[in-house]
PDB file of N, CA and C in Angstrom:
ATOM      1  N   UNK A   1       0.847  -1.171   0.000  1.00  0.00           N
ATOM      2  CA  UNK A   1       0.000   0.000   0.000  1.00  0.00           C
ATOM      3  C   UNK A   1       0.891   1.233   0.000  1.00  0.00           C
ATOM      4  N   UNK A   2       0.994   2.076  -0.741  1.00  0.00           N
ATOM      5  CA  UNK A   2       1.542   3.510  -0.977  1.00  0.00           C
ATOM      6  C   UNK A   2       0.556   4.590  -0.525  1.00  0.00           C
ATOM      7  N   UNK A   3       1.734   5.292   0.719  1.00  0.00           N
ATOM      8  CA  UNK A   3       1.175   6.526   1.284  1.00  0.00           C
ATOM      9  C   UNK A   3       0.602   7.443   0.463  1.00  0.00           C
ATOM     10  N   UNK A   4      -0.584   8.406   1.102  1.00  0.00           N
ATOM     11  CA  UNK A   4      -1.147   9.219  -0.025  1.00  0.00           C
ATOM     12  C   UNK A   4      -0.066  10.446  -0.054  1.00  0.00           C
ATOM     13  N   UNK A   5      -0.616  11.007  -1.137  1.00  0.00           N
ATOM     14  CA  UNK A   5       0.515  12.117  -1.253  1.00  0.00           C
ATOM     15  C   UNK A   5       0.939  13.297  -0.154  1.00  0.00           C
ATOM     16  N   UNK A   6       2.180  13.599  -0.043  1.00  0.00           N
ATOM     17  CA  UNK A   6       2.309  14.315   1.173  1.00  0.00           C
ATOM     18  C   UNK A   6       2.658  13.532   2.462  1.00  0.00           C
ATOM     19  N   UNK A   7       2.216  12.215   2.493  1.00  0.00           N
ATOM     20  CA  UNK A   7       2.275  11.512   3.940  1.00  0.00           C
ATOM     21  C   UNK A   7       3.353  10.855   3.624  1.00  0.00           C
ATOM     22  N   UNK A   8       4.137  10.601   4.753  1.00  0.00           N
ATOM     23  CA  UNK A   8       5.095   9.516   4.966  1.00  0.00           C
ATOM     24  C   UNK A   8       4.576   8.144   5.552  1.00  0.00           C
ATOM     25  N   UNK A   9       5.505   7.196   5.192  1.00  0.00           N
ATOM     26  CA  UNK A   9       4.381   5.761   6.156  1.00  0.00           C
ATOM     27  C   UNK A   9       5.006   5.963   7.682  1.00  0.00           C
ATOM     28  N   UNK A  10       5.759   6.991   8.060  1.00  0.00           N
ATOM     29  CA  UNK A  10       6.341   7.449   9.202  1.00  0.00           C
ATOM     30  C   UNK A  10       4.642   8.203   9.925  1.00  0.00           C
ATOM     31  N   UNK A  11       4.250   8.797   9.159  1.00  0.00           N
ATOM     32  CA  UNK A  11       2.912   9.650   9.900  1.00  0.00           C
ATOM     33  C   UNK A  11       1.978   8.846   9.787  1.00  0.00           C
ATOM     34  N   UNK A  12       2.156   8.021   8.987  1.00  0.00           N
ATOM     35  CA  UNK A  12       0.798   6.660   9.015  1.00  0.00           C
ATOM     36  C   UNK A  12       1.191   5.527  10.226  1.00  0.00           C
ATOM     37  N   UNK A  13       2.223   5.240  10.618  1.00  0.00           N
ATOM     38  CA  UNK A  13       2.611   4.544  11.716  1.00  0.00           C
ATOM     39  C   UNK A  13       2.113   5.552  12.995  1.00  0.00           C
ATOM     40  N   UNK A  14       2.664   6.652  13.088  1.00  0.00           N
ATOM     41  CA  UNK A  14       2.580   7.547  14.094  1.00  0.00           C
ATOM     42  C   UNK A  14       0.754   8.105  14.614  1.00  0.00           C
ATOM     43  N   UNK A  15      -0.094   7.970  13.536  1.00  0.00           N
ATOM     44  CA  UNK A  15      -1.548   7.705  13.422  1.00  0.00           C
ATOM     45  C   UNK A  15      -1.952   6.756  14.098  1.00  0.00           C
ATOM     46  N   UNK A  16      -1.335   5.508  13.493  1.00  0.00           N
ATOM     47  CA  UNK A  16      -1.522   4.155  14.196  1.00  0.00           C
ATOM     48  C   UNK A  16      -1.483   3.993  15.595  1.00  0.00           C
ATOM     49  N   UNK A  17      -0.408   4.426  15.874  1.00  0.00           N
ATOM     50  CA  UNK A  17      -0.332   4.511  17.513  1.00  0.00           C
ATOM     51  C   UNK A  17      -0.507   5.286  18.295  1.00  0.00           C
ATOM     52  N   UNK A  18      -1.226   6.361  17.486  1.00  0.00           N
ATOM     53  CA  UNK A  18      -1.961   7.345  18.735  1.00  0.00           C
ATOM     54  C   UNK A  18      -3.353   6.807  18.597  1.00  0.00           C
ATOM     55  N   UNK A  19      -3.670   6.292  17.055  1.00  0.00           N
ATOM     56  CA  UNK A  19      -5.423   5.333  17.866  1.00  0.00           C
ATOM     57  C   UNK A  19      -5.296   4.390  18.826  1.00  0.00           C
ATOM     58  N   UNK A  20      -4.369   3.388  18.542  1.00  0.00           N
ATOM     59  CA  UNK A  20      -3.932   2.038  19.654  1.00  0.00           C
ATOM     60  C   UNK A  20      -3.709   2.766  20.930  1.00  0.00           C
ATOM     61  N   UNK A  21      -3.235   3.985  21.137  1.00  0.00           N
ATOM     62  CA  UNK A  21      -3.181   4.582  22.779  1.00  0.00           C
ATOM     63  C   UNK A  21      -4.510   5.101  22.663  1.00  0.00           C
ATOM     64  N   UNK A  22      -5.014   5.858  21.907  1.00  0.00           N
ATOM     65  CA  UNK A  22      -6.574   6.378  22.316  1.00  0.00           C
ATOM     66  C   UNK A  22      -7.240   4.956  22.895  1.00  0.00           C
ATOM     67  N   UNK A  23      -7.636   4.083  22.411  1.00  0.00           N
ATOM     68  CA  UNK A  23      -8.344   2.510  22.382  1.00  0.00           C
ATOM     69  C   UNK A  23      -8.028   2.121  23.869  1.00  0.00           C
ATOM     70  N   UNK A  24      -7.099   2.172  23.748  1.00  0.00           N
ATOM     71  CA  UNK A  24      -6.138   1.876  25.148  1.00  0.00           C
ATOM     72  C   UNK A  24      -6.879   2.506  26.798  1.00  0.00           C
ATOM     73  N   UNK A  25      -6.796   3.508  26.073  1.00  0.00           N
ATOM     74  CA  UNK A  25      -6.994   4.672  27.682  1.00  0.00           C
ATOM     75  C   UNK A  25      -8.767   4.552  27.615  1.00  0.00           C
ATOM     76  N   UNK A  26      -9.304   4.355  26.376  1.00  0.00           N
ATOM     77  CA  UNK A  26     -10.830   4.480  26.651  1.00  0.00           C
ATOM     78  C   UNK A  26     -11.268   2.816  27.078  1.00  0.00           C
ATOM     79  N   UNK A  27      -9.899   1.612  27.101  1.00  0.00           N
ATOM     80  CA  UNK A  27     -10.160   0.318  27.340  1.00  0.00           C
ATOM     81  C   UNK A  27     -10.067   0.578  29.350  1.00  0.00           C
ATOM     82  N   UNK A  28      -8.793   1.645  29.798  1.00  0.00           N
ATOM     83  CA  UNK A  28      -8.975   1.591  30.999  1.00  0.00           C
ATOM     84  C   UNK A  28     -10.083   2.738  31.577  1.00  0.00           C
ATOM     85  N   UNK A  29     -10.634   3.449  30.611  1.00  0.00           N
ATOM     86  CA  UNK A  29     -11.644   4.243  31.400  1.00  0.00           C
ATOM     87  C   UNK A  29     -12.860   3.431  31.701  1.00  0.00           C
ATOM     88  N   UNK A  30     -12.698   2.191  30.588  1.00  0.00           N
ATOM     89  CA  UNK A  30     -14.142   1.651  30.926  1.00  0.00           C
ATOM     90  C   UNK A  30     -14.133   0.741  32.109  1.00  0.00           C
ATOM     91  N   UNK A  31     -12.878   0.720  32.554  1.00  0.00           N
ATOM     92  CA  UNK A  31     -12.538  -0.309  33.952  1.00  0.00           C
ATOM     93  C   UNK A  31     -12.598   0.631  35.052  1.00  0.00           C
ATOM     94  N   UNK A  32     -12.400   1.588  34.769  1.00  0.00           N
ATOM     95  CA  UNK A  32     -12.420   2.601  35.944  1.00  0.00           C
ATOM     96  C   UNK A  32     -14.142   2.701  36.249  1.00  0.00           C
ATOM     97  N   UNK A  33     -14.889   3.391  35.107  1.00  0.00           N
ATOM     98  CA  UNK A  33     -15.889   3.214  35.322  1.00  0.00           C
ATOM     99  C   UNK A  33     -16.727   2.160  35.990  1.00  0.00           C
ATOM    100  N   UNK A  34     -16.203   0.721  35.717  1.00  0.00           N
ATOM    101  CA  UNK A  34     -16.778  -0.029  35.954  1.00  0.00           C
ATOM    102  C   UNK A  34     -17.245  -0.373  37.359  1.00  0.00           C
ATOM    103  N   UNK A  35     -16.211   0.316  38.122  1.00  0.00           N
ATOM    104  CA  UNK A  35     -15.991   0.226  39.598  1.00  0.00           C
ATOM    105  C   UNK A  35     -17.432   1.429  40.117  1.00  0.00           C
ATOM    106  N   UNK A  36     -18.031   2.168  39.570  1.00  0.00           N
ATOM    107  CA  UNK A  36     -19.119   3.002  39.682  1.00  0.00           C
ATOM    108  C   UNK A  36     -20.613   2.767  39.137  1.00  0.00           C
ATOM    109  N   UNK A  37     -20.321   1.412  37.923  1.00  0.00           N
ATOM    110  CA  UNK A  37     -21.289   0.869  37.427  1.00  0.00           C
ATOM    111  C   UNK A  37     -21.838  -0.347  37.213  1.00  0.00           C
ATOM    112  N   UNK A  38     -21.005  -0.934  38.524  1.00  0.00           N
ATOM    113  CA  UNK A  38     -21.414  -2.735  38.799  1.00  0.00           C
ATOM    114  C   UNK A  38     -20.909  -3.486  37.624  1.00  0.00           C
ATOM    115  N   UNK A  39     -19.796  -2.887  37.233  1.00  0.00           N
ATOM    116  CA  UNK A  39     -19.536  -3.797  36.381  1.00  0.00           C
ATOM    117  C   UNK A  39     -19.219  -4.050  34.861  1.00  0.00           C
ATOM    118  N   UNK A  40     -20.340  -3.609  34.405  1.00  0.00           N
ATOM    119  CA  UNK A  40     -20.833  -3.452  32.858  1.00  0.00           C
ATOM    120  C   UNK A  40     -19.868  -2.867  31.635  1.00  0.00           C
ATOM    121  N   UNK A  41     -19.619  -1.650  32.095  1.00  0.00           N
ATOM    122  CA  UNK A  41     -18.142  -1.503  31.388  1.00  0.00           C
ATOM    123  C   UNK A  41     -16.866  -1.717  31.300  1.00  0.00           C
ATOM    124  N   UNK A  42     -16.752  -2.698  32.492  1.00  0.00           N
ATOM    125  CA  UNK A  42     -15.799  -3.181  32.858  1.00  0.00           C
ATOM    126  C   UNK A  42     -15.856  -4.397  31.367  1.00  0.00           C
ATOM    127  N   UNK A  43     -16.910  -5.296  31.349  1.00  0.00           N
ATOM    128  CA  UNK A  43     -16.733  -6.490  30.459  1.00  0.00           C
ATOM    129  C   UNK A  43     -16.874  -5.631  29.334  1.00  0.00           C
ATOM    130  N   UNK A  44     -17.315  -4.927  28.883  1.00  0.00           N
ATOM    131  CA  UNK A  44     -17.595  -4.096  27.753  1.00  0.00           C
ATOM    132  C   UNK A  44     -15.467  -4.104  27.007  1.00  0.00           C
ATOM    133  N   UNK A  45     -14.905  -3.510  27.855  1.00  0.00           N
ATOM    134  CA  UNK A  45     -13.602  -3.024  28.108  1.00  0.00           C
ATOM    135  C   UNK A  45     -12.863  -4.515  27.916  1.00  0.00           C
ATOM    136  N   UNK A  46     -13.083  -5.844  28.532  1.00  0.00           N
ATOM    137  CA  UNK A  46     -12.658  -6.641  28.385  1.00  0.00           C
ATOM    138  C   UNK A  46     -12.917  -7.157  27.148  1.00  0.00           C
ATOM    139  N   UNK A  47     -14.161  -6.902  26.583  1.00  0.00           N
ATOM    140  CA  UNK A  47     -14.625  -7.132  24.791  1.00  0.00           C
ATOM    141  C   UNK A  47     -13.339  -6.642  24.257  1.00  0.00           C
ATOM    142  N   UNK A  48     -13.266  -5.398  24.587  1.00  0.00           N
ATOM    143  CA  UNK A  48     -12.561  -4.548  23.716  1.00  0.00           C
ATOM    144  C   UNK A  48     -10.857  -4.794  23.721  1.00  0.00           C
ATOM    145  N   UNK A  49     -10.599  -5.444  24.877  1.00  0.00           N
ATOM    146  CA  UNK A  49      -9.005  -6.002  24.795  1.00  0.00           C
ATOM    147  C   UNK A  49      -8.825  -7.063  23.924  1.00  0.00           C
ATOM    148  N   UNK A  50      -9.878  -8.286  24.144  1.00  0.00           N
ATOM    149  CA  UNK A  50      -9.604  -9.066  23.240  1.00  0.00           C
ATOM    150  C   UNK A  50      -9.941  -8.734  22.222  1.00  0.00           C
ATOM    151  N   UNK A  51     -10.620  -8.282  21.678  1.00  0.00           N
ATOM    152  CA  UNK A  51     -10.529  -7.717  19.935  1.00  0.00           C
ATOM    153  C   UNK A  51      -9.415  -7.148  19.758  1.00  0.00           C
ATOM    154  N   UNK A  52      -8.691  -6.221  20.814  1.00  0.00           N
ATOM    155  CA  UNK A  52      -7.655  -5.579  20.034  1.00  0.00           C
ATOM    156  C   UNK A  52      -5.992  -6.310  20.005  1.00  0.00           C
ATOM    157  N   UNK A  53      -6.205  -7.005  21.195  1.00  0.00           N
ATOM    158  CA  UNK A  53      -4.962  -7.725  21.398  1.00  0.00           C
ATOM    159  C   UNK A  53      -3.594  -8.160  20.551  1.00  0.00           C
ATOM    160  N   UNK A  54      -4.383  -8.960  19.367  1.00  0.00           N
ATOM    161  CA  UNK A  54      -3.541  -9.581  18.467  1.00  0.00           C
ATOM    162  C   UNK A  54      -3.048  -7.896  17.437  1.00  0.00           C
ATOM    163  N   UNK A  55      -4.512  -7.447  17.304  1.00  0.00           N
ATOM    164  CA  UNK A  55      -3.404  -6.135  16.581  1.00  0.00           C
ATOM    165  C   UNK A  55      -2.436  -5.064  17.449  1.00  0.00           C
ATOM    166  N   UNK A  56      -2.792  -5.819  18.227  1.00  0.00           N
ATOM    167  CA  UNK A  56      -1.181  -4.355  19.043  1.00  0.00           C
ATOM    168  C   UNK A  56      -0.225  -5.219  18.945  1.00  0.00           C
ATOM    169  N   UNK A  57       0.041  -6.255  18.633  1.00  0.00           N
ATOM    170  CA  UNK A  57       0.872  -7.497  18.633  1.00  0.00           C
ATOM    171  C   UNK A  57       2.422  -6.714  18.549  1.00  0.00           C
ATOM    172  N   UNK A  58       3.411  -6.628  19.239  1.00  0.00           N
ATOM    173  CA  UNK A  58       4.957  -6.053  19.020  1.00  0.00           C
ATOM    174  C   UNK A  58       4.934  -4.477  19.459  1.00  0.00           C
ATOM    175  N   UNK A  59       3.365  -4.149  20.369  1.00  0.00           N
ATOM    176  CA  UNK A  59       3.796  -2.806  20.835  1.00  0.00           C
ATOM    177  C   UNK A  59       3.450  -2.504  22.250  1.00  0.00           C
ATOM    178  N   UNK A  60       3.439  -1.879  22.910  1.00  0.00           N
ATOM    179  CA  UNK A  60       3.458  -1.901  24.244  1.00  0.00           C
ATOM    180  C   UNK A  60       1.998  -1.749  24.716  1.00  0.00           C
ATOM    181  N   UNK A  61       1.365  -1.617  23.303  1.00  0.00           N
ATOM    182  CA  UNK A  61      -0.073  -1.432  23.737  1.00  0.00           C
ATOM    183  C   UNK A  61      -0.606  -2.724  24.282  1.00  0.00           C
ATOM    184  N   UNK A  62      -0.338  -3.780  23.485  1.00  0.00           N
ATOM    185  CA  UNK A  62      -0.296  -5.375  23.668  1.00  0.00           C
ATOM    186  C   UNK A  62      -0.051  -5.373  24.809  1.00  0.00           C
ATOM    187  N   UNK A  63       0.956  -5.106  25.110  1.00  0.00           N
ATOM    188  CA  UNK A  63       1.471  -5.260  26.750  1.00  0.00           C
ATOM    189  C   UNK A  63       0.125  -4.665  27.919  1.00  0.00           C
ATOM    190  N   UNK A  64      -0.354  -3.843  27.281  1.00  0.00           N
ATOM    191  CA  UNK A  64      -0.923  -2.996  28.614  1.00  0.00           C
ATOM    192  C   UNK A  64      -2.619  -3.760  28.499  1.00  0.00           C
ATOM    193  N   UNK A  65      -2.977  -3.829  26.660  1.00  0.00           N
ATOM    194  CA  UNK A  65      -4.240  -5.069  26.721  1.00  0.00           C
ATOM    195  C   UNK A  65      -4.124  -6.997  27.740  1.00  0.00           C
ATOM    196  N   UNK A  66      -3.076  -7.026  27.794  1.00  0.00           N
ATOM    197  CA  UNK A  66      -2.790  -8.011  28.166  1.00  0.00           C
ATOM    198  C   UNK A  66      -2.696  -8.300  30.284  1.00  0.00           C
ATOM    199  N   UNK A  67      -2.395  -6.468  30.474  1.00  0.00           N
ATOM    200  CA  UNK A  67      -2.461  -6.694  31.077  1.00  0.00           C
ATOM    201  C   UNK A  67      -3.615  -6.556  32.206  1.00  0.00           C
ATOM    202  N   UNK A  68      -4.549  -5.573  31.034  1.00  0.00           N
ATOM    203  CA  UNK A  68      -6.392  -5.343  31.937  1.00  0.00           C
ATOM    204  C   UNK A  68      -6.683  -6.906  31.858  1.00  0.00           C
ATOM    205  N   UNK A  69      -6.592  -7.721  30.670  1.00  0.00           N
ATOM    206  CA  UNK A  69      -7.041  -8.814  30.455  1.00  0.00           C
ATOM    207  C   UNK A  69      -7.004  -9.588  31.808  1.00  0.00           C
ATOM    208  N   UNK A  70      -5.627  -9.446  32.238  1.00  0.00           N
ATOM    209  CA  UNK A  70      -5.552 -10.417  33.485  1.00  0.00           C
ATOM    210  C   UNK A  70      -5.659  -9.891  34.522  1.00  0.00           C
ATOM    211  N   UNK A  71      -6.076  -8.429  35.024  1.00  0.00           N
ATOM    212  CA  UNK A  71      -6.458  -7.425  36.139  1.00  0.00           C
ATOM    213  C   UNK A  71      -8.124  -8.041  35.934  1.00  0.00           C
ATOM    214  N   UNK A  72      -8.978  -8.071  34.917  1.00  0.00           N
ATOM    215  CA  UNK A  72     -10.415  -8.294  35.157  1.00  0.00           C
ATOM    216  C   UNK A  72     -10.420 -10.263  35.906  1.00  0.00           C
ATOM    217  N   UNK A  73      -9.769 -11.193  35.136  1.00  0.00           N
ATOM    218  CA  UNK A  73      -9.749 -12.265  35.332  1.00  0.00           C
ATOM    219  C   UNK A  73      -9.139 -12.669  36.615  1.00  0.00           C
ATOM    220  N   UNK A  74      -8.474 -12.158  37.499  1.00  0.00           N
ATOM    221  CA  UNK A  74      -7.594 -12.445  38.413  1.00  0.00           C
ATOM    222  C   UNK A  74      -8.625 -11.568  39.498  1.00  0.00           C
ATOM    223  N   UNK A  75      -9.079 -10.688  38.984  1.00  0.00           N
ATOM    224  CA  UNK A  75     -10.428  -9.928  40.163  1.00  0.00           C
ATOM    225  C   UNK A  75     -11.036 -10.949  40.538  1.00  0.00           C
ATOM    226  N   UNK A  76     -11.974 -11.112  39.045  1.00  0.00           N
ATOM    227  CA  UNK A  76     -13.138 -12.138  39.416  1.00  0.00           C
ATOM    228  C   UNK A  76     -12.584 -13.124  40.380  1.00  0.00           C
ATOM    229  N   UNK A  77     -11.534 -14.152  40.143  1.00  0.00           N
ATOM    230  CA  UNK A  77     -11.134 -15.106  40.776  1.00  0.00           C
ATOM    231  C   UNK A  77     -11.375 -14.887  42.431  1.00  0.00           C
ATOM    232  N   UNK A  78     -10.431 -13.880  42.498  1.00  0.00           N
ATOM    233  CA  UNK A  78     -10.553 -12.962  43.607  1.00  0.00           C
ATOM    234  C   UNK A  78     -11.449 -13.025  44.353  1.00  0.00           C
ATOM    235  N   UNK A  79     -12.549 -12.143  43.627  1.00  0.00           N
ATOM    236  CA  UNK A  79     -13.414 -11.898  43.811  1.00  0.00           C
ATOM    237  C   UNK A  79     -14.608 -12.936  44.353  1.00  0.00           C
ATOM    238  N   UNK A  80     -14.791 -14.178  43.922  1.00  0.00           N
ATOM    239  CA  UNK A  80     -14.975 -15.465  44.000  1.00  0.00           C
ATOM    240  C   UNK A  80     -15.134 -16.049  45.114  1.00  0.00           C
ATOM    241  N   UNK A  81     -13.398 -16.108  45.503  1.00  0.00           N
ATOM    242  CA  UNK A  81     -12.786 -16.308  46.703  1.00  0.00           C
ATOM    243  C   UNK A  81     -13.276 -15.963  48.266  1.00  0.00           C
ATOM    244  N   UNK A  82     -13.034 -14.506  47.858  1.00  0.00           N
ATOM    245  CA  UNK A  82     -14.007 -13.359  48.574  1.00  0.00           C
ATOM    246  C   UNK A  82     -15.363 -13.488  49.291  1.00  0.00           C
ATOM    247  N   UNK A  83     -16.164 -13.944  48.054  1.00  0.00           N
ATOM    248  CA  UNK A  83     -17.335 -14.435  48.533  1.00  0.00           C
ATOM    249  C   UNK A  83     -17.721 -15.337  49.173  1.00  0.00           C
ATOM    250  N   UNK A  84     -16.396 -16.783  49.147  1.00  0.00           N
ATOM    251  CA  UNK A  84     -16.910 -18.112  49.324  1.00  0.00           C
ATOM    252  C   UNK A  84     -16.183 -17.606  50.990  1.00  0.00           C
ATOM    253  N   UNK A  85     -15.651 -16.989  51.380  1.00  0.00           N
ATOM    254  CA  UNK A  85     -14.883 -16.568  52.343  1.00  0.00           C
ATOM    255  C   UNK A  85     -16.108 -15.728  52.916  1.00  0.00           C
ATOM    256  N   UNK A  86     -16.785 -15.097  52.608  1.00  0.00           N
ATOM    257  CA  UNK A  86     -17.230 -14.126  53.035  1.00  0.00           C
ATOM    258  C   UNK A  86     -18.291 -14.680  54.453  1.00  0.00           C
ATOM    259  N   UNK A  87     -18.481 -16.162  54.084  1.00  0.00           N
ATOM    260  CA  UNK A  87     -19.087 -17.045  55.484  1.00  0.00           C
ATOM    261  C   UNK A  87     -18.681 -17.124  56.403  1.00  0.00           C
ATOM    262  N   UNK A  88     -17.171 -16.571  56.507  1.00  0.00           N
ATOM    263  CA  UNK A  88     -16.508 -16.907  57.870  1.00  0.00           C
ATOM    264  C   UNK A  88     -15.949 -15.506  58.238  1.00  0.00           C
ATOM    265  N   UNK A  89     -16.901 -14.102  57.781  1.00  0.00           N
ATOM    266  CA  UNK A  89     -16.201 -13.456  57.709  1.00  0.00           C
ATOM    267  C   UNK A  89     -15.100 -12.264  57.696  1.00  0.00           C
ATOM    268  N   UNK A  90     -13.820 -13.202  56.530  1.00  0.00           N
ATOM    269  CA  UNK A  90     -13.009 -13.142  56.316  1.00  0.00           C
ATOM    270  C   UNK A  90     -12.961 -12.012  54.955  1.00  0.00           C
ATOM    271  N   UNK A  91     -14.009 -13.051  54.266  1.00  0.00           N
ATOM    272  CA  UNK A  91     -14.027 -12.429  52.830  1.00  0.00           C
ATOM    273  C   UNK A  91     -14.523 -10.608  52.867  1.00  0.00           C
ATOM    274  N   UNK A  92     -14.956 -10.480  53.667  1.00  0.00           N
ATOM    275  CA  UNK A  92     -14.741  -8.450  53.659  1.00  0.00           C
ATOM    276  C   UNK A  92     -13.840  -8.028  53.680  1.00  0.00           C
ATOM    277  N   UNK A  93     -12.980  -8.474  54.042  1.00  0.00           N
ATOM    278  CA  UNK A  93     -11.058  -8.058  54.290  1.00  0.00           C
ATOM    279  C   UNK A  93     -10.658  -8.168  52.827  1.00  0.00           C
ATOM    280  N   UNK A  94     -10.985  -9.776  52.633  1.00  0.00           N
ATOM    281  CA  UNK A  94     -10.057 -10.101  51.235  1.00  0.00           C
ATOM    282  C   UNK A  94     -10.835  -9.271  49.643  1.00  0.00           C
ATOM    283  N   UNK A  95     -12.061  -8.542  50.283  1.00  0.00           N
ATOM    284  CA  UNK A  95     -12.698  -7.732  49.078  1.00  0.00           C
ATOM    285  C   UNK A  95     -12.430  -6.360  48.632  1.00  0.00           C
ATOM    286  N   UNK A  96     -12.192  -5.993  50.425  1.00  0.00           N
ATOM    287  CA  UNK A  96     -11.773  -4.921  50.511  1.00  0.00           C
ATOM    288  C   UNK A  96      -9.967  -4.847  49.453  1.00  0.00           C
ATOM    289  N   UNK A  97      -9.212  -5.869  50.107  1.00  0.00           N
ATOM    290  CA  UNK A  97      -7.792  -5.649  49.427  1.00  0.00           C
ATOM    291  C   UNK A  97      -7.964  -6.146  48.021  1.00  0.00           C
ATOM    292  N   UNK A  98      -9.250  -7.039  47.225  1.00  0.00           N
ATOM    293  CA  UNK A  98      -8.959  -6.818  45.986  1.00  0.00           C
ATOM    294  C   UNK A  98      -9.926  -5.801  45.292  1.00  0.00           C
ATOM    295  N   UNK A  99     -10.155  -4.773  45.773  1.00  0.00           N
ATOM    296  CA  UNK A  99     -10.786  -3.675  45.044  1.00  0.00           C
ATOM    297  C   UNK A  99      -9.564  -2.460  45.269  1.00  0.00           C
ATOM    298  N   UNK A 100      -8.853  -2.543  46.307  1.00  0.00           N
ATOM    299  CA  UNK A 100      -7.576  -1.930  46.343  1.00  0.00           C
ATOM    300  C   UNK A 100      -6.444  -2.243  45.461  1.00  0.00           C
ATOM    301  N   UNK A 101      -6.593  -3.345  45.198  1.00  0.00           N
ATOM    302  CA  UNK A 101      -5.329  -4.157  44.328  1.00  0.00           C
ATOM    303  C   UNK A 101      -5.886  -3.342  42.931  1.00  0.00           C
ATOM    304  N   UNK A 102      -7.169  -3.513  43.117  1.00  0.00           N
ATOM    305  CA  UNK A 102      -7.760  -3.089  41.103  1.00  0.00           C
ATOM    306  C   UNK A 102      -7.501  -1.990  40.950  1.00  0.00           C
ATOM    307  N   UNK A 103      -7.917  -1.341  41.606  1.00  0.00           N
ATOM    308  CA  UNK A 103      -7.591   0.385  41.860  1.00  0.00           C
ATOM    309  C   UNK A 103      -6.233   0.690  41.501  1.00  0.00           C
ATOM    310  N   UNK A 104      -5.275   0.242  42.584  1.00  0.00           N
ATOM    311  CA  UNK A 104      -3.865   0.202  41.614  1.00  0.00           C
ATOM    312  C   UNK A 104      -3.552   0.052  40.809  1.00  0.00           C
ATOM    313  N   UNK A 105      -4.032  -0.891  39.894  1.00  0.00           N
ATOM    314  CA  UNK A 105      -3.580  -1.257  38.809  1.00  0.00           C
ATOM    315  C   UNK A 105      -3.869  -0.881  37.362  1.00  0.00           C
ATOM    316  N   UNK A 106      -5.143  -0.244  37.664  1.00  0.00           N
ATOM    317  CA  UNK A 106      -6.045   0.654  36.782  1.00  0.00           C
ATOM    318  C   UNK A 106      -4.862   1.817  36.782  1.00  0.00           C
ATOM    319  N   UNK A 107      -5.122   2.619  38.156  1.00  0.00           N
ATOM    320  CA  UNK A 107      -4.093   3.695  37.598  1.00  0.00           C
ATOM    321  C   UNK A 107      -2.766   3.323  37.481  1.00  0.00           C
ATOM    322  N   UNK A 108      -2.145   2.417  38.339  1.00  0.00           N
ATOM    323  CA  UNK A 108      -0.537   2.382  37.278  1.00  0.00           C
ATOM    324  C   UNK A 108      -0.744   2.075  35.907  1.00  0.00           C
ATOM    325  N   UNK A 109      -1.629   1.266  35.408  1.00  0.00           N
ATOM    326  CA  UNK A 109      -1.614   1.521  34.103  1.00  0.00           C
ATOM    327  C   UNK A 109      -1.679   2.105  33.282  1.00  0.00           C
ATOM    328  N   UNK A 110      -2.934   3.067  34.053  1.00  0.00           N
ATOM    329  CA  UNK A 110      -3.144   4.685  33.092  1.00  0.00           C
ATOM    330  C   UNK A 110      -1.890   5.269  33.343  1.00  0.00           C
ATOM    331  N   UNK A 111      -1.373   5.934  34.201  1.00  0.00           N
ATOM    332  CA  UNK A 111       0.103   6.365  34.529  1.00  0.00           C
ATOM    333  C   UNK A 111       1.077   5.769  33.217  1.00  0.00           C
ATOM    334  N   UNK A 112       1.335   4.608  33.387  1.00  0.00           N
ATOM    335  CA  UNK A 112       2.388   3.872  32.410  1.00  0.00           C
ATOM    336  C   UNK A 112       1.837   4.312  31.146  1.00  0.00           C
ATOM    337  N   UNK A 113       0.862   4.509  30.398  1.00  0.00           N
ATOM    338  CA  UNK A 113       0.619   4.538  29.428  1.00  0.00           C
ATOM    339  C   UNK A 113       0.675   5.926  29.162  1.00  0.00           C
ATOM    340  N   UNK A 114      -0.090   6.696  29.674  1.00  0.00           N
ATOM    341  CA  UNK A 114       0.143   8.189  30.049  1.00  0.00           C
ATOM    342  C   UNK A 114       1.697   8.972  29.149  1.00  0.00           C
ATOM    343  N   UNK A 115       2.137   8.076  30.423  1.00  0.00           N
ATOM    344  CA  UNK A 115       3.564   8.111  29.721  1.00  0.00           C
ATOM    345  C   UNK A 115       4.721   7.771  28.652  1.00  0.00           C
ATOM    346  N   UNK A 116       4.045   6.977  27.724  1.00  0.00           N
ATOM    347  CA  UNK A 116       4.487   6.248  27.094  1.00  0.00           C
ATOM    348  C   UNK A 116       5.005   4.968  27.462  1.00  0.00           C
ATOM    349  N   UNK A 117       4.808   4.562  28.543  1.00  0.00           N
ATOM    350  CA  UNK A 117       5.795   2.836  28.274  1.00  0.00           C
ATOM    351  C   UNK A 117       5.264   1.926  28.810  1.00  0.00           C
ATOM    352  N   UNK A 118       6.012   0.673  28.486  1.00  0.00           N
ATOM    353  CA  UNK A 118       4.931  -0.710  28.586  1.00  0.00           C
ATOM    354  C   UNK A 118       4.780  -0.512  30.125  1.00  0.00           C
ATOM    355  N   UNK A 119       3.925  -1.861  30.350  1.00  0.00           N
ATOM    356  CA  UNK A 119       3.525  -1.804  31.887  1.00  0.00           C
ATOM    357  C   UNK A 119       4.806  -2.463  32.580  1.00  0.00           C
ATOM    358  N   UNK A 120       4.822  -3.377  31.723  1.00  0.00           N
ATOM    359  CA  UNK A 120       5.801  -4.379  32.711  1.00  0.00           C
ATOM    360  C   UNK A 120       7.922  -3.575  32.889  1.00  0.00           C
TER     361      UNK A 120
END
C-alpha cells in the first residue's frame, strides 16, 4: 500500500499509535468506570481487549491489553474467593484488598501509558 501524497508511512505509523493509545486509555476508562457501574463496562472493556490484542501485537499497547485482560480475570477469581470466604467473615477483608489491588492497577496503568511505556 503507498502513502497518499504528502504523507510519509512514518505519519501513518505515528496515526496508528496514537489510535492504539486512544483505544487503550478508553479500554482503561471503561474499567475505571466499571468500579461506579457494577460492572458493565468493565466487560464491555474486556470485549474490547480481546478484539484488540492480536493487533497491538509487538507494541506496548499489547502489553498494557494483556495486562487489563488479566487485572479483570484475576479480580473475578478474587473476587470469587471473597465471597466463598465471606461465610466466615473473612471475605470483607479479602474484598476490601482486591478492590484496592484493582484500583492500583487501573491507575498504574493509566500512569504507564500516560507516559508512554509498557507496563511491565
Amino acid at each position: 500500500m503507498t502513502p497518499a501524497p504528502g504523507t510519509t508511512n512514518s505519519s501513518n505509523n505515528d496515526e496508528r499509535l496514537k489510535s492504539f493509545k486512544n483505544y487503550t486509555m478508553v479500554v482503561y476508562g471503561l474499567y475505571a468506570l466499571g468500579l461506579f457501574l457494577g460492572g458493565v463496562p468493565t466487560v464491555i472493556g474486556l470485549i474490547v481487549a480481546y478484539l484488540k490484542r492480536n493487533e497491538y501485537s509487538g507494541t506496548i499497547y499489547a502489553e498494557h491489553m494483556r495486562f487489563l485482560i488479566r487485572t479483570f480475570w484475576y479480580g473475578v477469581l478474587w473476587s470469587v474467593v471473597a465471597l466463598i470466604l465471606a461465610m466466615v467473615y473473612i471475605g470483607f477483608i479479602v474484598m476490601f484488598a482486591v478492590g484496592i489491588w484493582y484500583i492500583y492497577r487501573i491507575v498504574r496503568g493509566f500512569l504507564c501509558l500516560n507516559d508512554g511505556k509498557g507496563i511491565w
